[in-house]
C-alpha atoms as a PDB file:
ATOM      1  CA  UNK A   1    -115.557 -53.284 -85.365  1.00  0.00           C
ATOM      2  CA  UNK A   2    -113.089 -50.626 -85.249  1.00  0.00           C
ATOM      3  CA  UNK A   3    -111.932 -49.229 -81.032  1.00  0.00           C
ATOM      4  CA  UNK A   4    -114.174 -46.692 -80.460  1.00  0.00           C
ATOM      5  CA  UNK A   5    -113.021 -43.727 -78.170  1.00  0.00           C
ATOM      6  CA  UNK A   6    -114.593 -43.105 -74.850  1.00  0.00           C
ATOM      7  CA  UNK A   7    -116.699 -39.715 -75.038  1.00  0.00           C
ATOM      8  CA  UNK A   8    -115.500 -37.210 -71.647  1.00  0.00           C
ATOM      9  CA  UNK A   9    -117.486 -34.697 -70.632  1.00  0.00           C
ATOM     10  CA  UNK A  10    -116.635 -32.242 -68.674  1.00  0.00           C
ATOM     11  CA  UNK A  11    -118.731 -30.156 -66.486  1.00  0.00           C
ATOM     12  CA  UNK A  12    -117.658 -26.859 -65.374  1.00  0.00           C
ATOM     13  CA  UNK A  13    -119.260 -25.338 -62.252  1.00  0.00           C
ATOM     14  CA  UNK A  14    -119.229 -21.712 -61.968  1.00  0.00           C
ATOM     15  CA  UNK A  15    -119.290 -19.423 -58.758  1.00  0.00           C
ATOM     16  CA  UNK A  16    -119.365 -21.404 -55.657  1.00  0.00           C
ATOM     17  CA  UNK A  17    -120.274 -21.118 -52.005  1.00  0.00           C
ATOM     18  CA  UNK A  18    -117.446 -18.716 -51.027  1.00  0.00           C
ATOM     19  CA  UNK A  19    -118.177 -16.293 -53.710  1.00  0.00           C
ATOM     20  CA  UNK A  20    -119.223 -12.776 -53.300  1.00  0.00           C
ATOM     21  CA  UNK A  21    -122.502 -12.922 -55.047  1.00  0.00           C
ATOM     22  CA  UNK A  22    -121.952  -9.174 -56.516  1.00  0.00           C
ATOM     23  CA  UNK A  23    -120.546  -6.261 -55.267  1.00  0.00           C
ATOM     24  CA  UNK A  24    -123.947  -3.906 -55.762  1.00  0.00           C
ATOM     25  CA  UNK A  25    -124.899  -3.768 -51.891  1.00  0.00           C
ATOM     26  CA  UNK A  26    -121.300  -2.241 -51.473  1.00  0.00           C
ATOM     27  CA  UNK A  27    -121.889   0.757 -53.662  1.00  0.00           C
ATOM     28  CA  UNK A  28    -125.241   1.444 -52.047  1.00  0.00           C
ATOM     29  CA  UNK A  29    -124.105   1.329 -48.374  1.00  0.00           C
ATOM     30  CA  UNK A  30    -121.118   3.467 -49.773  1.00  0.00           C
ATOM     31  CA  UNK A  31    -123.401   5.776 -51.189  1.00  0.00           C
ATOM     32  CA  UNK A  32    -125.862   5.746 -47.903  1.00  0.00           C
ATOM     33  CA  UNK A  33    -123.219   6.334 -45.508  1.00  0.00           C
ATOM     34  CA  UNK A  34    -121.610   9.711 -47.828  1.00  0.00           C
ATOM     35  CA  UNK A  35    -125.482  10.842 -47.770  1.00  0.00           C
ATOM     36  CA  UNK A  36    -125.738  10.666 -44.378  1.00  0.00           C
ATOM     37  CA  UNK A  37    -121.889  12.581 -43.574  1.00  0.00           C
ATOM     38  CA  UNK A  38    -123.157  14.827 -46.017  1.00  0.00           C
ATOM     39  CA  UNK A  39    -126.882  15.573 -43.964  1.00  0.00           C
ATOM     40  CA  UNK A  40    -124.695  15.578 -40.374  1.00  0.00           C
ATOM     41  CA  UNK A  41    -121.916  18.171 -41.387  1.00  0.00           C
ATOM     42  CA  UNK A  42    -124.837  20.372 -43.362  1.00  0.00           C
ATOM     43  CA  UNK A  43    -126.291  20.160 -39.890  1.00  0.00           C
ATOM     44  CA  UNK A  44    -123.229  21.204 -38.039  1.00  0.00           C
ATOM     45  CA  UNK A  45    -122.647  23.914 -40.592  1.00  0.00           C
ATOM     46  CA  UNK A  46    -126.030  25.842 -40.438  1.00  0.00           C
ATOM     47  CA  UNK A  47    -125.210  25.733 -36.649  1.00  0.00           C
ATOM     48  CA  UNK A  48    -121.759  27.304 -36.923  1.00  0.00           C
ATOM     49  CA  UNK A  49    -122.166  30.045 -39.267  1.00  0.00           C
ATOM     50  CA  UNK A  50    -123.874  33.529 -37.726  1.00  0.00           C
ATOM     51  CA  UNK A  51    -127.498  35.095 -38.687  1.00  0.00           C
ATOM     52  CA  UNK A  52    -125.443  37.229 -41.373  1.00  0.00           C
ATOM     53  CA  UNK A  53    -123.525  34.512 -43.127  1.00  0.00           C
ATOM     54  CA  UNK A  54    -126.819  32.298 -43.288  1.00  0.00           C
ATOM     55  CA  UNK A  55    -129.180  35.324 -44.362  1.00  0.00           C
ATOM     56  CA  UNK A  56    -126.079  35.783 -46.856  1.00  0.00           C
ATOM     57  CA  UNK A  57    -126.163  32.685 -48.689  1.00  0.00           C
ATOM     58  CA  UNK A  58    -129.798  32.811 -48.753  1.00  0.00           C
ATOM     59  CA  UNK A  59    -130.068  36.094 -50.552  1.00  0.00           C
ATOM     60  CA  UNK A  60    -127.218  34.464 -52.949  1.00  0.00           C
ATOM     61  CA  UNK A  61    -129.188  31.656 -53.928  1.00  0.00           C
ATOM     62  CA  UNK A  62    -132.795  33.508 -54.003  1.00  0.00           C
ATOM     63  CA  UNK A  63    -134.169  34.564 -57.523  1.00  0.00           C
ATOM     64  CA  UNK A  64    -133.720  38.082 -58.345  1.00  0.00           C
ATOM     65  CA  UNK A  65    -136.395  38.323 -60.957  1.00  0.00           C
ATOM     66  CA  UNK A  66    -139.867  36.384 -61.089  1.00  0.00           C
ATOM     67  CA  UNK A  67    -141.143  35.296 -64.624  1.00  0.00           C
ATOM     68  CA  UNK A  68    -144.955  37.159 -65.076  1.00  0.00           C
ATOM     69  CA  UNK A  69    -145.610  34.617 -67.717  1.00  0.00           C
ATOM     70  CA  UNK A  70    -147.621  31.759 -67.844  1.00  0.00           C
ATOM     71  CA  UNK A  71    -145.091  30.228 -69.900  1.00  0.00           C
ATOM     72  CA  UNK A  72    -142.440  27.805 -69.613  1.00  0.00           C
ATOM     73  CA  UNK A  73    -139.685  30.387 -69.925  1.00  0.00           C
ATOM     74  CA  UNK A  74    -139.373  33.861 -68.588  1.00  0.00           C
ATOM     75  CA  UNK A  75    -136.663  35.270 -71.057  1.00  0.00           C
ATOM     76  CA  UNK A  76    -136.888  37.905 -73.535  1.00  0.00           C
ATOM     77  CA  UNK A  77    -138.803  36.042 -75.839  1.00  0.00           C
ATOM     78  CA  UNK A  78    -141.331  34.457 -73.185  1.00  0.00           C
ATOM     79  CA  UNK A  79    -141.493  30.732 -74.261  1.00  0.00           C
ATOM     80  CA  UNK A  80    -142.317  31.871 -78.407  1.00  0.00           C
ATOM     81  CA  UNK A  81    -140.252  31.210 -81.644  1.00  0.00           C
ATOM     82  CA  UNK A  82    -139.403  34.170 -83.408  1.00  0.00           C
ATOM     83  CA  UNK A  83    -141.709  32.517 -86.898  1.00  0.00           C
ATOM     84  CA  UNK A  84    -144.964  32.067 -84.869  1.00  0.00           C
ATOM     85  CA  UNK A  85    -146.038  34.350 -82.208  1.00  0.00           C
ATOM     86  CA  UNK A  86    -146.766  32.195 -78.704  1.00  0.00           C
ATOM     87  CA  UNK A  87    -146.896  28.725 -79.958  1.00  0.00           C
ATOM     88  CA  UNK A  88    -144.761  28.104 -76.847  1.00  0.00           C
ATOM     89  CA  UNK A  89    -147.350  29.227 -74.810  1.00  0.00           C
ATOM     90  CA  UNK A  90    -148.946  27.092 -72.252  1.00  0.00           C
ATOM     91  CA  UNK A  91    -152.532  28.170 -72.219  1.00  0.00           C
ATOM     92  CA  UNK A  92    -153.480  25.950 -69.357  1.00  0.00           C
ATOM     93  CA  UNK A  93    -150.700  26.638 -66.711  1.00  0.00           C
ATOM     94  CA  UNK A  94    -151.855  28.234 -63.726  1.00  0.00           C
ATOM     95  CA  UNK A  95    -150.245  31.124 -62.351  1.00  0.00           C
ATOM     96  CA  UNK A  96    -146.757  30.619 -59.712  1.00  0.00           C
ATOM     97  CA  UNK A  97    -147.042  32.481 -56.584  1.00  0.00           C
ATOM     98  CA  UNK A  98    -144.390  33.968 -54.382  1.00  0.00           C
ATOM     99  CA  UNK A  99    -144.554  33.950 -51.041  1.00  0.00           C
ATOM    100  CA  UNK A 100    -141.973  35.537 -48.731  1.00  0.00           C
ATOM    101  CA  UNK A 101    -140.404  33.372 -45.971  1.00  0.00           C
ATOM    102  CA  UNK A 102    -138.771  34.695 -42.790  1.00  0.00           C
ATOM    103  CA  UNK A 103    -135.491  34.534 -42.428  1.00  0.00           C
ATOM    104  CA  UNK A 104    -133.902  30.995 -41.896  1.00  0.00           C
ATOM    105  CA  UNK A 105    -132.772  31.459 -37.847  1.00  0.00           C
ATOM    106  CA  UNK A 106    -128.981  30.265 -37.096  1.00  0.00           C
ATOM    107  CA  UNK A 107    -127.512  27.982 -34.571  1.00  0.00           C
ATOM    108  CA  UNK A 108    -130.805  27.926 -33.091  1.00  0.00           C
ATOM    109  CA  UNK A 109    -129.871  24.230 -31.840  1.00  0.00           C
ATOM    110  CA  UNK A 110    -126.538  25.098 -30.805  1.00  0.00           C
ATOM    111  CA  UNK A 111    -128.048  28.250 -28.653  1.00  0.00           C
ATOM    112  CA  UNK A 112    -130.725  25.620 -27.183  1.00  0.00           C
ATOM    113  CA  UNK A 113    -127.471  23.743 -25.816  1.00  0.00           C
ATOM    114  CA  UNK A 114    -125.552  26.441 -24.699  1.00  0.00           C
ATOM    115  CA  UNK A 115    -128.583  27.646 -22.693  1.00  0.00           C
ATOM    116  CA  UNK A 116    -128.748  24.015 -21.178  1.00  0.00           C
ATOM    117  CA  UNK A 117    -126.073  24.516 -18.704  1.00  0.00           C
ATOM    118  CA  UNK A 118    -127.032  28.336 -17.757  1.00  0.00           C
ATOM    119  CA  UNK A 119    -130.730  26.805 -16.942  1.00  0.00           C
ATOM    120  CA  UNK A 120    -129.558  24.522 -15.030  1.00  0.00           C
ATOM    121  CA  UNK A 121    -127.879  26.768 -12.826  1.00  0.00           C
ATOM    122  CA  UNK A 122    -130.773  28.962 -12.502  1.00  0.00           C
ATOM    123  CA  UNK A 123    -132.893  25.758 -11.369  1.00  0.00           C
ATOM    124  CA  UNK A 124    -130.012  24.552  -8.837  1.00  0.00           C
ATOM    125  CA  UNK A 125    -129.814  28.510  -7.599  1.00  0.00           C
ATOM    126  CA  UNK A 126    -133.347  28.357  -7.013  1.00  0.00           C
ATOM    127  CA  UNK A 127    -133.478  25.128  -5.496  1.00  0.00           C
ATOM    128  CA  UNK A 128    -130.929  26.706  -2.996  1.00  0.00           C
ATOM    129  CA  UNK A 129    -133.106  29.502  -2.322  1.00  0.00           C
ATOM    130  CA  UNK A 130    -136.352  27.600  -1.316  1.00  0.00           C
ATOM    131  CA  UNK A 131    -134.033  24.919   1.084  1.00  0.00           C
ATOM    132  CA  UNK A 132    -132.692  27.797   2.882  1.00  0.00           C
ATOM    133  CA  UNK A 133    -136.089  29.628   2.970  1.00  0.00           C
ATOM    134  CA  UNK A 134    -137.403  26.427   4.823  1.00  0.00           C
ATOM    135  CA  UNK A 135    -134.733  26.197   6.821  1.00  0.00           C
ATOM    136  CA  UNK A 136    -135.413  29.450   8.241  1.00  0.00           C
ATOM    137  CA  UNK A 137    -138.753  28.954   8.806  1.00  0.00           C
ATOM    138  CA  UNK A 138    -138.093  25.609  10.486  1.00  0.00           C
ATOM    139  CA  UNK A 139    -135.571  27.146  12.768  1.00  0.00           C
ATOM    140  CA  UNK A 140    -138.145  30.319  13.365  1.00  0.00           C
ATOM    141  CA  UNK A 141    -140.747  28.023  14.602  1.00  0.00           C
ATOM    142  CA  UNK A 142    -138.097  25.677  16.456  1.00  0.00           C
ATOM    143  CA  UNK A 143    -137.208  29.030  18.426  1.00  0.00           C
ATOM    144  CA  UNK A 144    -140.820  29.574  18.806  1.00  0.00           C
ATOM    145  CA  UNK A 145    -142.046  26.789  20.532  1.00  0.00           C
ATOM    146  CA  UNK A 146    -138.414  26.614  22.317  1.00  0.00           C
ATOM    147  CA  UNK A 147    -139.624  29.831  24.372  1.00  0.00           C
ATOM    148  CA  UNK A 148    -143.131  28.528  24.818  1.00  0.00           C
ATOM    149  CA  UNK A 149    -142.167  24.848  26.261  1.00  0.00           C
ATOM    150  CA  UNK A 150    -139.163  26.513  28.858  1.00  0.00           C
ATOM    151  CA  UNK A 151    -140.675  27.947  31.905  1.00  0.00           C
ATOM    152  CA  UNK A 152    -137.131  29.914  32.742  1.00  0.00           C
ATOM    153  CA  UNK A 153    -137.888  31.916  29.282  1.00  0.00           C
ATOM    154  CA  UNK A 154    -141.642  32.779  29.934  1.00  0.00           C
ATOM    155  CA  UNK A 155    -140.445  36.136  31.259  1.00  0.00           C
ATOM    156  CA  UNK A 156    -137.839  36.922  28.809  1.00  0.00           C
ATOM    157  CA  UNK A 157    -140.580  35.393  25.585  1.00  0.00           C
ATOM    158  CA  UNK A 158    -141.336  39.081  24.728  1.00  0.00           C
ATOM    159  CA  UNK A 159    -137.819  39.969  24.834  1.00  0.00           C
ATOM    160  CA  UNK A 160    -137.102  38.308  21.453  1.00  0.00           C
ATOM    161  CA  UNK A 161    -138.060  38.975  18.129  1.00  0.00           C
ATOM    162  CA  UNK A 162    -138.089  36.701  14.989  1.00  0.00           C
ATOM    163  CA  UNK A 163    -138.411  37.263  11.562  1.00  0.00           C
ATOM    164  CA  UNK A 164    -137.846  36.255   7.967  1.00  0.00           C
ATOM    165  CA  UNK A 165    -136.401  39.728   6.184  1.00  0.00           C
ATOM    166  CA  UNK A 166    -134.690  40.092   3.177  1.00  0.00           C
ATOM    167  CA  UNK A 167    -131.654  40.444   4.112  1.00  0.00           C
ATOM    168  CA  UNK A 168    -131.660  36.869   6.460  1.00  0.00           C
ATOM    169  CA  UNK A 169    -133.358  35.390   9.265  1.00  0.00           C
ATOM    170  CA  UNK A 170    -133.423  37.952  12.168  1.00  0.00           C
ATOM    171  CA  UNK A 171    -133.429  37.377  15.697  1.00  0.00           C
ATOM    172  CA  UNK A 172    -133.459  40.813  17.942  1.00  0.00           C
ATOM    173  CA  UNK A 173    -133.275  40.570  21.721  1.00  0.00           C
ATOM    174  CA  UNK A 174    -134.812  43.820  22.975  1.00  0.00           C
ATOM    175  CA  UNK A 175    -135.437  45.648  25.591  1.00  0.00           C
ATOM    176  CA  UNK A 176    -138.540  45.491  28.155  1.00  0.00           C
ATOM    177  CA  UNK A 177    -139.901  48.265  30.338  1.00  0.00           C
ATOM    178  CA  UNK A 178    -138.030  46.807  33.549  1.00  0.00           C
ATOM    179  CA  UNK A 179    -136.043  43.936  32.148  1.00  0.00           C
ATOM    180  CA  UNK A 180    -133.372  45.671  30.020  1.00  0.00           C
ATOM    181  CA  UNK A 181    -130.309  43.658  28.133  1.00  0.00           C
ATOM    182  CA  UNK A 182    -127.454  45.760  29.750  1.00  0.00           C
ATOM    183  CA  UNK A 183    -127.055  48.051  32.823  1.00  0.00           C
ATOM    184  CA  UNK A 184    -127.787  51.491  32.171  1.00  0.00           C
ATOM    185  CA  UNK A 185    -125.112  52.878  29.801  1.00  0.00           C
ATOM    186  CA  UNK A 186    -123.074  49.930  29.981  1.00  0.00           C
ATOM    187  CA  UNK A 187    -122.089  47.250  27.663  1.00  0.00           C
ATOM    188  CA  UNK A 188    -122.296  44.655  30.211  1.00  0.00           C
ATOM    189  CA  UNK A 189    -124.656  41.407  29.489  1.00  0.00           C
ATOM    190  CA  UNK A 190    -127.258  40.327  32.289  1.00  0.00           C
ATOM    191  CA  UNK A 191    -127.485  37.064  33.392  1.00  0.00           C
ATOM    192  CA  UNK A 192    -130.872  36.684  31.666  1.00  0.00           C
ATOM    193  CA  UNK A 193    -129.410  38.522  28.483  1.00  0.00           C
ATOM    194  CA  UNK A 194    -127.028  35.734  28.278  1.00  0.00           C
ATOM    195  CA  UNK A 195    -129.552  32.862  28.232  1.00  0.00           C
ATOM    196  CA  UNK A 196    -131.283  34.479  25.576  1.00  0.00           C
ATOM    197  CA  UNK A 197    -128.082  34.398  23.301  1.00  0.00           C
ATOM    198  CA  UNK A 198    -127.408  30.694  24.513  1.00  0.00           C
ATOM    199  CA  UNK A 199    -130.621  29.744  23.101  1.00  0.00           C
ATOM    200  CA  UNK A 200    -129.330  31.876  19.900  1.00  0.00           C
ATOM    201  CA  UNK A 201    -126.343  30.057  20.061  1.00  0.00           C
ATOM    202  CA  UNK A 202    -128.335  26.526  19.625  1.00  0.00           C
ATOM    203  CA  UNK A 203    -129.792  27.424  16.366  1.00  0.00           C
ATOM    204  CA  UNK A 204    -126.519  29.391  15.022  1.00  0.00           C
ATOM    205  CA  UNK A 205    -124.425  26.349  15.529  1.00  0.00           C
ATOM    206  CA  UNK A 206    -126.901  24.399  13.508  1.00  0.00           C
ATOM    207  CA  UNK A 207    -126.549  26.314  10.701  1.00  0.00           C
ATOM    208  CA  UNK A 208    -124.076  27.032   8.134  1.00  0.00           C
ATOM    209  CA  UNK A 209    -124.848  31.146   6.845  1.00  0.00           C
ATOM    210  CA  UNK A 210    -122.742  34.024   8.047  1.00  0.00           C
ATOM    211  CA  UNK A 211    -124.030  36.269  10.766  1.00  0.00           C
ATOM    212  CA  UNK A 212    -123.868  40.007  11.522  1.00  0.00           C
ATOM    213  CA  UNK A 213    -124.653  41.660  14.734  1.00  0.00           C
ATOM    214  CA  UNK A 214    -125.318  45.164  15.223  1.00  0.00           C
ATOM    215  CA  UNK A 215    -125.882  47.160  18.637  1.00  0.00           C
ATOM    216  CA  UNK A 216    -129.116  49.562  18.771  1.00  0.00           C
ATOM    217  CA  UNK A 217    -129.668  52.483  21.336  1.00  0.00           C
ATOM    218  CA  UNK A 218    -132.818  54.782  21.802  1.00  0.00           C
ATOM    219  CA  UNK A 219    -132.277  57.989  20.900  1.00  0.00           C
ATOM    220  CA  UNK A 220    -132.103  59.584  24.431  1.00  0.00           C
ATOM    221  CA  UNK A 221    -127.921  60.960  24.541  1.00  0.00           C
ATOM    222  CA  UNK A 222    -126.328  59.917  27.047  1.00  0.00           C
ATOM    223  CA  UNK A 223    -125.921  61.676  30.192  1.00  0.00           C
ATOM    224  CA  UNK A 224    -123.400  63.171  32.447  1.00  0.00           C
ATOM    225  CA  UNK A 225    -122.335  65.890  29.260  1.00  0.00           C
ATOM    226  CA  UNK A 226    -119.796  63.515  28.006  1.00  0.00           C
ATOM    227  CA  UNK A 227    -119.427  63.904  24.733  1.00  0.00           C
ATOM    228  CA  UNK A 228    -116.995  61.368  23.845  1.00  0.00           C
ATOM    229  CA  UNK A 229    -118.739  58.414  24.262  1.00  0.00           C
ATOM    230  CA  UNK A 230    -122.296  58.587  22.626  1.00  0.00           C
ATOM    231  CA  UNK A 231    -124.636  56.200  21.699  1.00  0.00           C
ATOM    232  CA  UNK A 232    -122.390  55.135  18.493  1.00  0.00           C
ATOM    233  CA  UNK A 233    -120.067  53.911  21.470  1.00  0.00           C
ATOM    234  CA  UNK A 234    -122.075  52.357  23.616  1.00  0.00           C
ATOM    235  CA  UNK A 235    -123.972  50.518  20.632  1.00  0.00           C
ATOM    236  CA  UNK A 236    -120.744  49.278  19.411  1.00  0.00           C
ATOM    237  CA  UNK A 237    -119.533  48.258  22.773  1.00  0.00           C
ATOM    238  CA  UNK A 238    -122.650  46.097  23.336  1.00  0.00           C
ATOM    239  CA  UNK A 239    -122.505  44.700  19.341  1.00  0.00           C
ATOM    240  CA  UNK A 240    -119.178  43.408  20.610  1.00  0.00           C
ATOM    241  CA  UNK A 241    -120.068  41.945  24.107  1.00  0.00           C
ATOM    242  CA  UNK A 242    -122.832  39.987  21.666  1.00  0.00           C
ATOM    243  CA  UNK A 243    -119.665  38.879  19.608  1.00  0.00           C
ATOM    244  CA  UNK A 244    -117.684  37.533  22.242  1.00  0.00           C
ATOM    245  CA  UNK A 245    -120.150  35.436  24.088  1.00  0.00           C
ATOM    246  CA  UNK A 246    -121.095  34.008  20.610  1.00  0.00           C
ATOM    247  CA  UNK A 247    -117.513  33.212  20.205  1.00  0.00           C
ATOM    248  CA  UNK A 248    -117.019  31.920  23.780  1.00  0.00           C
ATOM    249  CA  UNK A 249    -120.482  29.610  23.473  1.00  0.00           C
ATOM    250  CA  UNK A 250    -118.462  27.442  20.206  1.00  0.00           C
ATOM    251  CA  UNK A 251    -119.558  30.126  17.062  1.00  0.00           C
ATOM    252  CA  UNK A 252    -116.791  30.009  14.343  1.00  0.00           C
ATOM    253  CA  UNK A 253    -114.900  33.571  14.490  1.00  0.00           C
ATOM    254  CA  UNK A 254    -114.790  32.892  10.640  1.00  0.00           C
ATOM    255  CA  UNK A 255    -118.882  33.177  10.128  1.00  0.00           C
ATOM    256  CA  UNK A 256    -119.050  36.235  11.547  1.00  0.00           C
ATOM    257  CA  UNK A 257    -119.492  39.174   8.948  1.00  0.00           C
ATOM    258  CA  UNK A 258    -119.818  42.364  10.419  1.00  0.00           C
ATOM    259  CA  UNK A 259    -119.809  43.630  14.392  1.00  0.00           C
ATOM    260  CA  UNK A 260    -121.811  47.213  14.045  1.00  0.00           C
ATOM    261  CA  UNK A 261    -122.890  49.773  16.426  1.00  0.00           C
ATOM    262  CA  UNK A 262    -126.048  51.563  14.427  1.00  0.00           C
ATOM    263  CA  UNK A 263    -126.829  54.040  17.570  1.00  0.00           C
ATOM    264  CA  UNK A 264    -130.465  55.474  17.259  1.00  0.00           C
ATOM    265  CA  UNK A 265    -130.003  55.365  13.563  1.00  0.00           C
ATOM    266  CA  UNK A 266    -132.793  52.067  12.913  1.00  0.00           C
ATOM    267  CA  UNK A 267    -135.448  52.373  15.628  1.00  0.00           C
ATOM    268  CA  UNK A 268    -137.523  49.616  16.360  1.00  0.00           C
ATOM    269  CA  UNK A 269    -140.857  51.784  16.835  1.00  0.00           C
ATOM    270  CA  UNK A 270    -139.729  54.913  14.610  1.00  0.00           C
ATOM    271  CA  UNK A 271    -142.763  56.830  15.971  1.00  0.00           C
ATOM    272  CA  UNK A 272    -141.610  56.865  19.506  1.00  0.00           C
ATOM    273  CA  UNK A 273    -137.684  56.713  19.077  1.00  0.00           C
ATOM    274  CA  UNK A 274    -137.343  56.980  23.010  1.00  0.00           C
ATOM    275  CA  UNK A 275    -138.894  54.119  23.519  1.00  0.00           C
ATOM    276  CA  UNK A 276    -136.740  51.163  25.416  1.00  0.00           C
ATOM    277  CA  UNK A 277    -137.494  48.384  22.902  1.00  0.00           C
ATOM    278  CA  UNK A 278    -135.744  50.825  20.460  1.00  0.00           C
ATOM    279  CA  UNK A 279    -132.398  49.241  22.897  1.00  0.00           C
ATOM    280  CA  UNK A 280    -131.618  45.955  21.088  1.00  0.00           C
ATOM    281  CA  UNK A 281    -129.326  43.571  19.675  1.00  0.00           C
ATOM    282  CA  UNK A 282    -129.653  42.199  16.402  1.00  0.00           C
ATOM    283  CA  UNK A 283    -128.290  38.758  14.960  1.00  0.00           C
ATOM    284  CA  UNK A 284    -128.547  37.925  11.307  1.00  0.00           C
ATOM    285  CA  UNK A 285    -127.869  34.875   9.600  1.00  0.00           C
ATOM    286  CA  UNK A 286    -127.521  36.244   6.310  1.00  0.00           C
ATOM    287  CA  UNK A 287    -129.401  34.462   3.273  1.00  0.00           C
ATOM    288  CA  UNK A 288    -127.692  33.079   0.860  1.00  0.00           C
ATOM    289  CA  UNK A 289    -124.420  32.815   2.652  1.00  0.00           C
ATOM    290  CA  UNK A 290    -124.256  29.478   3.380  1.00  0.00           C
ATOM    291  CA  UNK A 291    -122.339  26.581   1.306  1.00  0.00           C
ATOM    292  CA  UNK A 292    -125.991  24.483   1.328  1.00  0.00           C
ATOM    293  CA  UNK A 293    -128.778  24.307   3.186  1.00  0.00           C
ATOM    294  CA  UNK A 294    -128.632  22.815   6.694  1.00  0.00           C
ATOM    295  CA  UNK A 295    -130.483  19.572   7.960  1.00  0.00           C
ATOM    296  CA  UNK A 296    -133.609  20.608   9.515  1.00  0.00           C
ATOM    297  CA  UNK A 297    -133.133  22.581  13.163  1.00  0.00           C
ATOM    298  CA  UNK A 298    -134.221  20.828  15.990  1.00  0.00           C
ATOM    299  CA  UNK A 299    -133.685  23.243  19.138  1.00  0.00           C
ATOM    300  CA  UNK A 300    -132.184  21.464  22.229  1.00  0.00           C
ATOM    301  CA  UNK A 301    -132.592  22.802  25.403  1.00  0.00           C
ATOM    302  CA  UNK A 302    -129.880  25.736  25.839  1.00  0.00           C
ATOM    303  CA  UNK A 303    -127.532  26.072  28.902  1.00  0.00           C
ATOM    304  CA  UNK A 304    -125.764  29.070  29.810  1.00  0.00           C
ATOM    305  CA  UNK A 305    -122.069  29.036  28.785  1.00  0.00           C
ATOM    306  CA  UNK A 306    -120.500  32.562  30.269  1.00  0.00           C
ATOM    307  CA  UNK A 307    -116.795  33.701  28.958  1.00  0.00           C
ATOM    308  CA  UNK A 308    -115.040  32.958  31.684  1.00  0.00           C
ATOM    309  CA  UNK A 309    -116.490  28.804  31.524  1.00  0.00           C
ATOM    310  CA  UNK A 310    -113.540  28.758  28.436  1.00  0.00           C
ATOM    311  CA  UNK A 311    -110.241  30.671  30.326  1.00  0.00           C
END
């Protein structure tokens, strides 16, 4: 028997574990990701471009002349051959109908941000305004019940005045049929005239809003026919003994706003301007004037500090 040759086969094995299994998935997250950079900078551009330049391109793109026909074409010859009249014609088509759409409204999102910020300041403002309110009527009612529970101010409890205004919270010390503020024509403060600003004092120094103080007279002139020192004078003069006890008693000379003498020029009782509670003083701590709103006022019990306690 002749050798016979051994028979090889060879198996080839195509792909393996490493390979890439197609490249299709590629081109469809390639063409996902371009779709959605496309959608985002549409986005951003109906955003950037004004009311004009949107209405613009909308007007460039819009159809200038509907088709009337029921048709599939609205040229000249209206969906027919020029051989057979309307066998084109689609006899079961329903009329189209226009309708007329607003105009599209741009940067509407971008406004809606840009507002963000202004609204926010508008709520913080606010915010502001309502702490300080409270404030004020904490420190009003502190004051309050200050005179009430202090048997050395049960006499001198009618001789101030508290009040929420519009301009701040007011505190007026006036004037009582036999227990004035001052001598007679003098800018001089009473002992009692001076505990009632100490007690002022304890609620100014526990709160942060600029103050103004302003001197009131009656409108009786004053006597002796001098006519250089009136009532503007003397108002003044007592606006400013006001000023320096507050500044003697620890108040910041940088708080204080104004010093004014306002004569008989804002009577307390305008019907009887020669009345003696028409002879004030006035303190304002002015709203919205302070950097934020204190912590709530608790009124300690005042003692007298006079201007010569700080030589």
């Amino acid at each position: 028997m002749a050798d016979q040759q051994p028979i090889i086969i060879k198996k080839i094995k195509k792909g393996g574990a490493g390979g890439h299994h197609g490249g299709a998935w590629k081109i469809a997250y390639a063409d996902f990701v371009t779709a959605m950079m496309a959608f985002f900078l549409l986005l951003w551009l109906l955003n950037a471009v004004s009311q004009e330049q949107l209405e613009g391109i909308a007007d460039y793109f819009a159809p200038t002349v509907s088709s009337t026909s029921q048709s599939g074409s609205g040229q000249i010859l209206g969906g027919t051959t020029v051989a057979v009249d309307g066998s084109l014609e689609d006899t079961v088509s329903r009329p189209s109908v226009t309708m007329d759409l607003p105009p599209p409204k741009a940067g509407s999102g971008g406004e809606a941000m840009q507002d963000a910020p202004v609204q926010a300041e508008v709520d913080a403002e606010e915010a502001k305004k309502k702490a300080e309110q409270t404030q004020f009527e904490k420190a009003q009612e502190d004051m309050k019940e200050a005179l009430k529970n202090m048997p050395e101010f049960q006499q001198l409890a009618q001789s101030m005045m508290i009040d929420n205004t519009p301009e701040g919270l007011r505190i007026q010390i006036v004037d009582q049929d036999g227990l004035a503020m001052f001598p007679s024509g003098r800018a001089t403060l009473f002992d009692h005239t001076e505990k009632m600003l100490s007690l002022v004092v304890s609620i100014i120094n526990q709160m942060p809003q600029q103050i103004a103080i302003s001197g009131h007279t009656d409108a009786i002139p004053m006597g002796g026919g001098d006519q250089t020192y009136t009532n503007w004078e003397l108002s003044a003069d007592r606006a400013n003994a006001a000023r320096r006890y507050l500044l003697s008693a620890g108040v910041s000379q940088d708080r204080l706003e104004r010093v004014v003498g306002r004569a008989a020029t804002e009577p307390l009782l305008p019907e009887d301007p020669t009345n003696s509670r028409n002879r004030r003083l006035s303190i304002v701590l002015l709203r919205g004037t302070g950097a934020d709103a204190a912590a709530p006022v608790d009124v300690p019990r005042p003692s007298i500090i006079r201007p010569e306690d700080n030589k």
